[in-house]
PDB file of N, CA and C in Angstrom:
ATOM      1  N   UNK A   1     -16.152  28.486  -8.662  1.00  0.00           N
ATOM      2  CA  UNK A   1     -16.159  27.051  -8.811  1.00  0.00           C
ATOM      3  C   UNK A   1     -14.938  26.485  -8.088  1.00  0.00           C
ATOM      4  N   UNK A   2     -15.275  25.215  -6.894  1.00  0.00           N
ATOM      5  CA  UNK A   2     -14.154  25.292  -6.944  1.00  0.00           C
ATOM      6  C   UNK A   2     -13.602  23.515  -7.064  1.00  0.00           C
ATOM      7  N   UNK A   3     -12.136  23.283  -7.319  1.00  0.00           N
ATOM      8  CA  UNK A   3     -11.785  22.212  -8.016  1.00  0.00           C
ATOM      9  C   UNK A   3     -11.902  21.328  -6.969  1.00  0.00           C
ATOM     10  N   UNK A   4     -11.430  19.819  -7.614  1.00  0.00           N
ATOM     11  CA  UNK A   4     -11.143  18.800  -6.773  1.00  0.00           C
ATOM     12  C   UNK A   4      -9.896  18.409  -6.700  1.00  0.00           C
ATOM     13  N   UNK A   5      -9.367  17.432  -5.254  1.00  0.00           N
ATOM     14  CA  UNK A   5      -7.893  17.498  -5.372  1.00  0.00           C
ATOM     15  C   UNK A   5      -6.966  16.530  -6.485  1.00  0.00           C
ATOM     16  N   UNK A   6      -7.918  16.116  -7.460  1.00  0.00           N
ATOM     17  CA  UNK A   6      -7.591  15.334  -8.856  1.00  0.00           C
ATOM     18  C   UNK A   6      -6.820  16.931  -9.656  1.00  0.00           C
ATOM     19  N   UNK A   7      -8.430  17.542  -9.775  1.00  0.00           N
ATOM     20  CA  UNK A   7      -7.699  18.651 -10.467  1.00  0.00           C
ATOM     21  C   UNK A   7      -6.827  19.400 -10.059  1.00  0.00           C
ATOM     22  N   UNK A   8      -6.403  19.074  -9.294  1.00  0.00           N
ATOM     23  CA  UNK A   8      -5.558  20.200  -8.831  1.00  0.00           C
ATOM     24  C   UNK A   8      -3.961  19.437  -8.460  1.00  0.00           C
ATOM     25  N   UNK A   9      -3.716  18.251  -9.227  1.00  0.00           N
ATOM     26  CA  UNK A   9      -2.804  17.807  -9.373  1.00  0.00           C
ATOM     27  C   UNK A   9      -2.412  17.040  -8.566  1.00  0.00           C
ATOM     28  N   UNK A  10      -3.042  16.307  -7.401  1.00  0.00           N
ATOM     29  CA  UNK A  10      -2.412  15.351  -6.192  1.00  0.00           C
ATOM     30  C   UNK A  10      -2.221  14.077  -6.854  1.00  0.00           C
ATOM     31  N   UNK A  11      -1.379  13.419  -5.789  1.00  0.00           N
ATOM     32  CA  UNK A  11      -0.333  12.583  -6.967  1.00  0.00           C
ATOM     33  C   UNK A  11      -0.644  11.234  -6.485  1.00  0.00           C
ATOM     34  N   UNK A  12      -0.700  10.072  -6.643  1.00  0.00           N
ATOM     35  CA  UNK A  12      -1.306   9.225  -6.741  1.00  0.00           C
ATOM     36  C   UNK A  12      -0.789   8.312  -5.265  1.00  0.00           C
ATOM     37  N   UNK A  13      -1.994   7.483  -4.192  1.00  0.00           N
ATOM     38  CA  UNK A  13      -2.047   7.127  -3.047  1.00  0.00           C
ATOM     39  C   UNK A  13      -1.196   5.681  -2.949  1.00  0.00           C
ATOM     40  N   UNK A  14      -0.999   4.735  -3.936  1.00  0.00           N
ATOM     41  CA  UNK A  14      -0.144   3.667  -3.970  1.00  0.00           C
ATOM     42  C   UNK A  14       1.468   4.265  -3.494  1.00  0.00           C
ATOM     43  N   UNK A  15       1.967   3.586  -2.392  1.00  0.00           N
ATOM     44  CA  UNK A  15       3.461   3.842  -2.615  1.00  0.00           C
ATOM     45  C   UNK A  15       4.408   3.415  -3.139  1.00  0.00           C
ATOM     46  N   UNK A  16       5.653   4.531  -3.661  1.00  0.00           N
ATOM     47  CA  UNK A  16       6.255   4.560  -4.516  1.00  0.00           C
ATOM     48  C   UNK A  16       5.948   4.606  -5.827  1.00  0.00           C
ATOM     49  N   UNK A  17       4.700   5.651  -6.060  1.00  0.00           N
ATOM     50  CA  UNK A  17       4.436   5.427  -7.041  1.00  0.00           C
ATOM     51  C   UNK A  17       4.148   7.231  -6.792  1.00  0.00           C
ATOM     52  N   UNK A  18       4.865   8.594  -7.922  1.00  0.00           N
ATOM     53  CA  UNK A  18       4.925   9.677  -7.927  1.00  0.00           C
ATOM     54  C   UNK A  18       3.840  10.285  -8.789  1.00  0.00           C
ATOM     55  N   UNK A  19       3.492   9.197  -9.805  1.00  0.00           N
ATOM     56  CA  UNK A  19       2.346   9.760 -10.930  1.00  0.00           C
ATOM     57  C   UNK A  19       1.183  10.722 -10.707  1.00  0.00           C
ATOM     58  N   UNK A  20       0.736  11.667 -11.218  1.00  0.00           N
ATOM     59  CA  UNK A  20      -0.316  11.718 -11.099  1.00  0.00           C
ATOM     60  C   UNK A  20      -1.530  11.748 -10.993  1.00  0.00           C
ATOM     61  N   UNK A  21      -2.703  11.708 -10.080  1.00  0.00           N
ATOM     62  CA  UNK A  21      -4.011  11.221  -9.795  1.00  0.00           C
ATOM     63  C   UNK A  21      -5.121  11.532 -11.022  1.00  0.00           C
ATOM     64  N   UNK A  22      -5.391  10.260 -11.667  1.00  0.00           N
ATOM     65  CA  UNK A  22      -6.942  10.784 -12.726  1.00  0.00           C
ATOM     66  C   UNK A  22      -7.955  10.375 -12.059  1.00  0.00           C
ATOM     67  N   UNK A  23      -8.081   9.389 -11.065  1.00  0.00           N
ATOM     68  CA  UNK A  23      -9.984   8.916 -10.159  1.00  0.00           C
ATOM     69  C   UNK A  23      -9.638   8.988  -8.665  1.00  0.00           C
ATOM     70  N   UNK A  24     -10.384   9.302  -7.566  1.00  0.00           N
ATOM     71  CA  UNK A  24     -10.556   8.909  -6.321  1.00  0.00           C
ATOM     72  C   UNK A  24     -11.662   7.925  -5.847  1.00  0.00           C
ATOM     73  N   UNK A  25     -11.233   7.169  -5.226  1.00  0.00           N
ATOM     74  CA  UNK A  25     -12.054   5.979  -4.982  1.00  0.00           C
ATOM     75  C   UNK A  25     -12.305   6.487  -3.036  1.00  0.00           C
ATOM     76  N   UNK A  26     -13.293   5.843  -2.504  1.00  0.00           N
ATOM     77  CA  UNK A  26     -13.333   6.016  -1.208  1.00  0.00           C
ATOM     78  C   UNK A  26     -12.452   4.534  -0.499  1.00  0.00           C
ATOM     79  N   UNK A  27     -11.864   5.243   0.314  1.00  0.00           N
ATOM     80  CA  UNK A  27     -10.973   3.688   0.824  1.00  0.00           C
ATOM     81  C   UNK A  27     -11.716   2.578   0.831  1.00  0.00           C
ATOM     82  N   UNK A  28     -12.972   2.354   1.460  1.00  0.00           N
ATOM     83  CA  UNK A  28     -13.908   1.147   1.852  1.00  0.00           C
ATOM     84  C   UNK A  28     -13.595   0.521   0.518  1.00  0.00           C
ATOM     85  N   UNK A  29     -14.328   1.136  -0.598  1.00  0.00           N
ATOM     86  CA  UNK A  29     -14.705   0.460  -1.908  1.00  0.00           C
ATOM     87  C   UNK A  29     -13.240  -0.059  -2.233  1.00  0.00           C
ATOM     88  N   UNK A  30     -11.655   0.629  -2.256  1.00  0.00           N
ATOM     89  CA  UNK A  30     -10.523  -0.117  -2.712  1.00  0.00           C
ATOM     90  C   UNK A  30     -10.022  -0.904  -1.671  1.00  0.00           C
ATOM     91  N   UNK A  31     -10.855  -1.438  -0.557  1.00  0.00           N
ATOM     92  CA  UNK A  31     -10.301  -2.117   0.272  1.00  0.00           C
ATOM     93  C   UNK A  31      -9.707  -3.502   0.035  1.00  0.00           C
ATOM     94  N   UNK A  32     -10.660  -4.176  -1.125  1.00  0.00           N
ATOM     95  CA  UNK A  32     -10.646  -5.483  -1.618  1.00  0.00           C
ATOM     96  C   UNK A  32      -9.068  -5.407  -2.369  1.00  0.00           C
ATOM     97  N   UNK A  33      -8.477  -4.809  -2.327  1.00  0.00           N
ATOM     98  CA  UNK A  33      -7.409  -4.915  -3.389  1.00  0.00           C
ATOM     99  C   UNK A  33      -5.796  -5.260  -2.693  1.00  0.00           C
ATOM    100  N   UNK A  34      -4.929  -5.158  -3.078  1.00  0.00           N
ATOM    101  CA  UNK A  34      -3.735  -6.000  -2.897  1.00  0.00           C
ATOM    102  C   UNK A  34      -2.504  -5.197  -2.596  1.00  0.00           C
ATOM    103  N   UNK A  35      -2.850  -3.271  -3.115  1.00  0.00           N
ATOM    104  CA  UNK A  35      -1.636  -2.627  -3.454  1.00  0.00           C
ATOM    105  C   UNK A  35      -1.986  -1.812  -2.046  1.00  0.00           C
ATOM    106  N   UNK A  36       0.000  -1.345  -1.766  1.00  0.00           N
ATOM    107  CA  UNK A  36       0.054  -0.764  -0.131  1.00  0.00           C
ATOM    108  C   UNK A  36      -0.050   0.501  -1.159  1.00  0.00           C
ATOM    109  N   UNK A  37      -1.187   1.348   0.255  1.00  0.00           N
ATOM    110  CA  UNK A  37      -1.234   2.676  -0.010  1.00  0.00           C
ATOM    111  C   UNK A  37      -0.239   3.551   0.930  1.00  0.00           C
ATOM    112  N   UNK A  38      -0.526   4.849   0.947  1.00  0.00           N
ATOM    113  CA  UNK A  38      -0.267   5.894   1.836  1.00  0.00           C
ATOM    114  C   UNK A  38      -1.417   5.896   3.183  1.00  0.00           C
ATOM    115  N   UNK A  39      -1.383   6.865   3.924  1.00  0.00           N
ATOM    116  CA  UNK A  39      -1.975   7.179   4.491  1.00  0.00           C
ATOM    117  C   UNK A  39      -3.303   8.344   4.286  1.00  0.00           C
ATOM    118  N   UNK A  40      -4.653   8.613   4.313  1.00  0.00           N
ATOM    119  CA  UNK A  40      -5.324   9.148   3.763  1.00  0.00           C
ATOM    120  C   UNK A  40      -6.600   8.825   3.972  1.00  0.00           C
ATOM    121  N   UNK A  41      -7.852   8.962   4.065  1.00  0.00           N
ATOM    122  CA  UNK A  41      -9.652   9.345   3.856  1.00  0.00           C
ATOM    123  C   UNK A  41      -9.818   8.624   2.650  1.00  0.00           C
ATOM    124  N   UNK A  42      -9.503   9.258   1.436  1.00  0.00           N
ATOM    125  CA  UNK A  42      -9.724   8.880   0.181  1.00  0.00           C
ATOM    126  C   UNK A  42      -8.310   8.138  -0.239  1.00  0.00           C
ATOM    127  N   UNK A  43      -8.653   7.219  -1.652  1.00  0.00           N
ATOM    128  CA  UNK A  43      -7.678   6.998  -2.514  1.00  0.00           C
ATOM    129  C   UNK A  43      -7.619   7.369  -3.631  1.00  0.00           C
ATOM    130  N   UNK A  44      -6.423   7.910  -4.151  1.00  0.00           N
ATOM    131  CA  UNK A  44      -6.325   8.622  -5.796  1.00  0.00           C
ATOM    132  C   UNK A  44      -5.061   8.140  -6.284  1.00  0.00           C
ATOM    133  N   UNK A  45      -5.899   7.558  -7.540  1.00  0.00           N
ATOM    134  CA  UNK A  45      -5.020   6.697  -8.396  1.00  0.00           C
ATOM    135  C   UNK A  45      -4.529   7.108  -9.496  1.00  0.00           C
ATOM    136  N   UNK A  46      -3.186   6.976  -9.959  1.00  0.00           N
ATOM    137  CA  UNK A  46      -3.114   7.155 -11.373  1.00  0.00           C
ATOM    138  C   UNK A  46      -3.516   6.476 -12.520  1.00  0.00           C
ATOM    139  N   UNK A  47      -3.268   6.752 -13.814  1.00  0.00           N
ATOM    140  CA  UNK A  47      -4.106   5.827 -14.786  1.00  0.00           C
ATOM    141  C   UNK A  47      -3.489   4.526 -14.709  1.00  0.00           C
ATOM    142  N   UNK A  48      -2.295   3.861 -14.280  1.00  0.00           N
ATOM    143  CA  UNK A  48      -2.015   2.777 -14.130  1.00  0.00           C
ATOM    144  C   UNK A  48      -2.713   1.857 -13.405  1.00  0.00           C
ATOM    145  N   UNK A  49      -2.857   2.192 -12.038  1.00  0.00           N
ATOM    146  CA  UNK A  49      -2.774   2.139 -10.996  1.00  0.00           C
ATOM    147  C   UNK A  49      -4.627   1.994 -10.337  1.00  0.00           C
ATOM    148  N   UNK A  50      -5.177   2.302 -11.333  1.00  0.00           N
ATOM    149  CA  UNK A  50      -6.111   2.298 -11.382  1.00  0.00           C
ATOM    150  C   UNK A  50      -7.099   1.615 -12.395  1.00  0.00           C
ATOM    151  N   UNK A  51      -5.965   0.676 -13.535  1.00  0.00           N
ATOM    152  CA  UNK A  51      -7.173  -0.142 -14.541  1.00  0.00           C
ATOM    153  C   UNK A  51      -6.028  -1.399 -13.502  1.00  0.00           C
ATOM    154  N   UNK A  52      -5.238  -1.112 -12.646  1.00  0.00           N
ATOM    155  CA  UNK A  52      -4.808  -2.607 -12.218  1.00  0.00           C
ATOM    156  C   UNK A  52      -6.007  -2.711 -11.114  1.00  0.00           C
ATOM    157  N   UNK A  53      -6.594  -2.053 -10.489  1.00  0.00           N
ATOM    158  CA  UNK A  53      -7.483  -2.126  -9.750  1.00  0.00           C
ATOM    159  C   UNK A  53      -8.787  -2.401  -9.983  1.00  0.00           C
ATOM    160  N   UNK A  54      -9.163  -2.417 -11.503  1.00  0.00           N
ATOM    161  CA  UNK A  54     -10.203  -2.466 -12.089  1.00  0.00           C
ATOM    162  C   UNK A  54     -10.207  -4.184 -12.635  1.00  0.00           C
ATOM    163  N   UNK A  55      -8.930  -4.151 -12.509  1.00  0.00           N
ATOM    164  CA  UNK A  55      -8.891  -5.797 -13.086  1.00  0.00           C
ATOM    165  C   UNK A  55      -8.799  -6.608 -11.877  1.00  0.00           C
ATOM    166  N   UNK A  56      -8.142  -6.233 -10.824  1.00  0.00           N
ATOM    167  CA  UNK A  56      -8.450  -7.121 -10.049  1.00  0.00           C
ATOM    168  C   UNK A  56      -9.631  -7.187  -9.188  1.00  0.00           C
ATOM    169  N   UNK A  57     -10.679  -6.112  -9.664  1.00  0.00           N
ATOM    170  CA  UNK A  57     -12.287  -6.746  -8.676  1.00  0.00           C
ATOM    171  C   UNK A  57     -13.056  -6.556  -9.745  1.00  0.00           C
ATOM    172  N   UNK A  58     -12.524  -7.078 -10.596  1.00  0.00           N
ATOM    173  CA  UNK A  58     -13.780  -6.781 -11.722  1.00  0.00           C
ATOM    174  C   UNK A  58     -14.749  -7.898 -11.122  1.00  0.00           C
ATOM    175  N   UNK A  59     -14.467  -9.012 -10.850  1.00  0.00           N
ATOM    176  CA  UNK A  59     -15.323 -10.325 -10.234  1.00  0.00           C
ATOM    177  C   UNK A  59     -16.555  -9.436  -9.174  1.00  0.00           C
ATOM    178  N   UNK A  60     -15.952  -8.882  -7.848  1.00  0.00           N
ATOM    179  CA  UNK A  60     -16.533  -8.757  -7.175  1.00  0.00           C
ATOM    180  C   UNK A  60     -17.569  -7.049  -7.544  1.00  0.00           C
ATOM    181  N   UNK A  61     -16.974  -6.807  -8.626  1.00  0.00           N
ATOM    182  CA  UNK A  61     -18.086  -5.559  -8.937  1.00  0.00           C
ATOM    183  C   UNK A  61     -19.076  -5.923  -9.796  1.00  0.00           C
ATOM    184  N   UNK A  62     -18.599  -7.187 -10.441  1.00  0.00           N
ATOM    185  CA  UNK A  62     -19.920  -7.432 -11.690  1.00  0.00           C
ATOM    186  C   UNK A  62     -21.411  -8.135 -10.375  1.00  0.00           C
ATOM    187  N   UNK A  63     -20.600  -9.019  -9.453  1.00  0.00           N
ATOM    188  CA  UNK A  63     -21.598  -9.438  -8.485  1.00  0.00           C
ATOM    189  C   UNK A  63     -21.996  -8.684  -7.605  1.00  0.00           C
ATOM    190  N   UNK A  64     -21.973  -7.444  -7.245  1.00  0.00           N
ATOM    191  CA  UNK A  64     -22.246  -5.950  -6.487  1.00  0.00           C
ATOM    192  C   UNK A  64     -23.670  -5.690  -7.520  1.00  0.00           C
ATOM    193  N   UNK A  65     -23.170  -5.646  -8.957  1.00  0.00           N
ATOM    194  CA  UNK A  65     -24.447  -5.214 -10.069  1.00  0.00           C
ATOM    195  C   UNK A  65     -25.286  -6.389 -10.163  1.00  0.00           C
ATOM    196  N   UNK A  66     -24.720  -7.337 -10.163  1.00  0.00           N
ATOM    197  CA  UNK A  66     -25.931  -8.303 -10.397  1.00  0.00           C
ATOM    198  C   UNK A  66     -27.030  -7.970  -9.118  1.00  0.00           C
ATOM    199  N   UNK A  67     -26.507  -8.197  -7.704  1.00  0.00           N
ATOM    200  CA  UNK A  67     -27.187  -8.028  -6.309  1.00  0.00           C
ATOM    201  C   UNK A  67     -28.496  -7.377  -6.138  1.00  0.00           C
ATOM    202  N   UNK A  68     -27.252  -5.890  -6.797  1.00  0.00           N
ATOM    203  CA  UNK A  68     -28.612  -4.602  -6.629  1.00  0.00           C
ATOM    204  C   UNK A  68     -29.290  -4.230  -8.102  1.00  0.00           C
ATOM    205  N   UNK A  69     -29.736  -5.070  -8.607  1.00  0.00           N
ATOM    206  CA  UNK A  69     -30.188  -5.539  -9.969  1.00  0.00           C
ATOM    207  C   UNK A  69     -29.579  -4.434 -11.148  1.00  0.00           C
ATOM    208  N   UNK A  70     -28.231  -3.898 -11.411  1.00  0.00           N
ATOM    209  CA  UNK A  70     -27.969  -3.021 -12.063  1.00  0.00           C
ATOM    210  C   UNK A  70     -27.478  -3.710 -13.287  1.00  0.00           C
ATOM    211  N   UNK A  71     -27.450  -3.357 -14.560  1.00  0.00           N
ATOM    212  CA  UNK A  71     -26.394  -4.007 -15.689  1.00  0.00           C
ATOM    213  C   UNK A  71     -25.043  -3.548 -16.280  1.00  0.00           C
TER     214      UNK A  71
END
């Protein structure tokens, strides 16, 4: 089996920020957001760092579900 680079302890893509990574998002999807990353393919966030990201597109994800008729 083998892990992902969450599990395996990589540390979170916002800079100046050392924490470590609990979700990876694909860059496109965290594009809408406000915080400077690193350099990288993917983004992996820590638990902070990642309900601030949840709050700031919550708008544009509830209208993503409405679109493609999801609830």
């Amino acid at each position: 089996m083998t892990l992902g680079k969450v599990q395996k302890g990589i540390k979170c893509s916002v800079t100046d920020c050392n924490n470590e990574a609990v979700r990876s998002l694909s860059r496109e999807k965290f594009s809408s957001s406000d915080l400077k990353l690193k350099e990288g393919r993917r983004v992996y966030l820590c638990e902070y760092h990642y309900k601030l990201w949840k709050k700031e597109t919550k708008k544009l994800r509830e209208f993503d579900r409405i679109r493609y008729g999801q609830k």
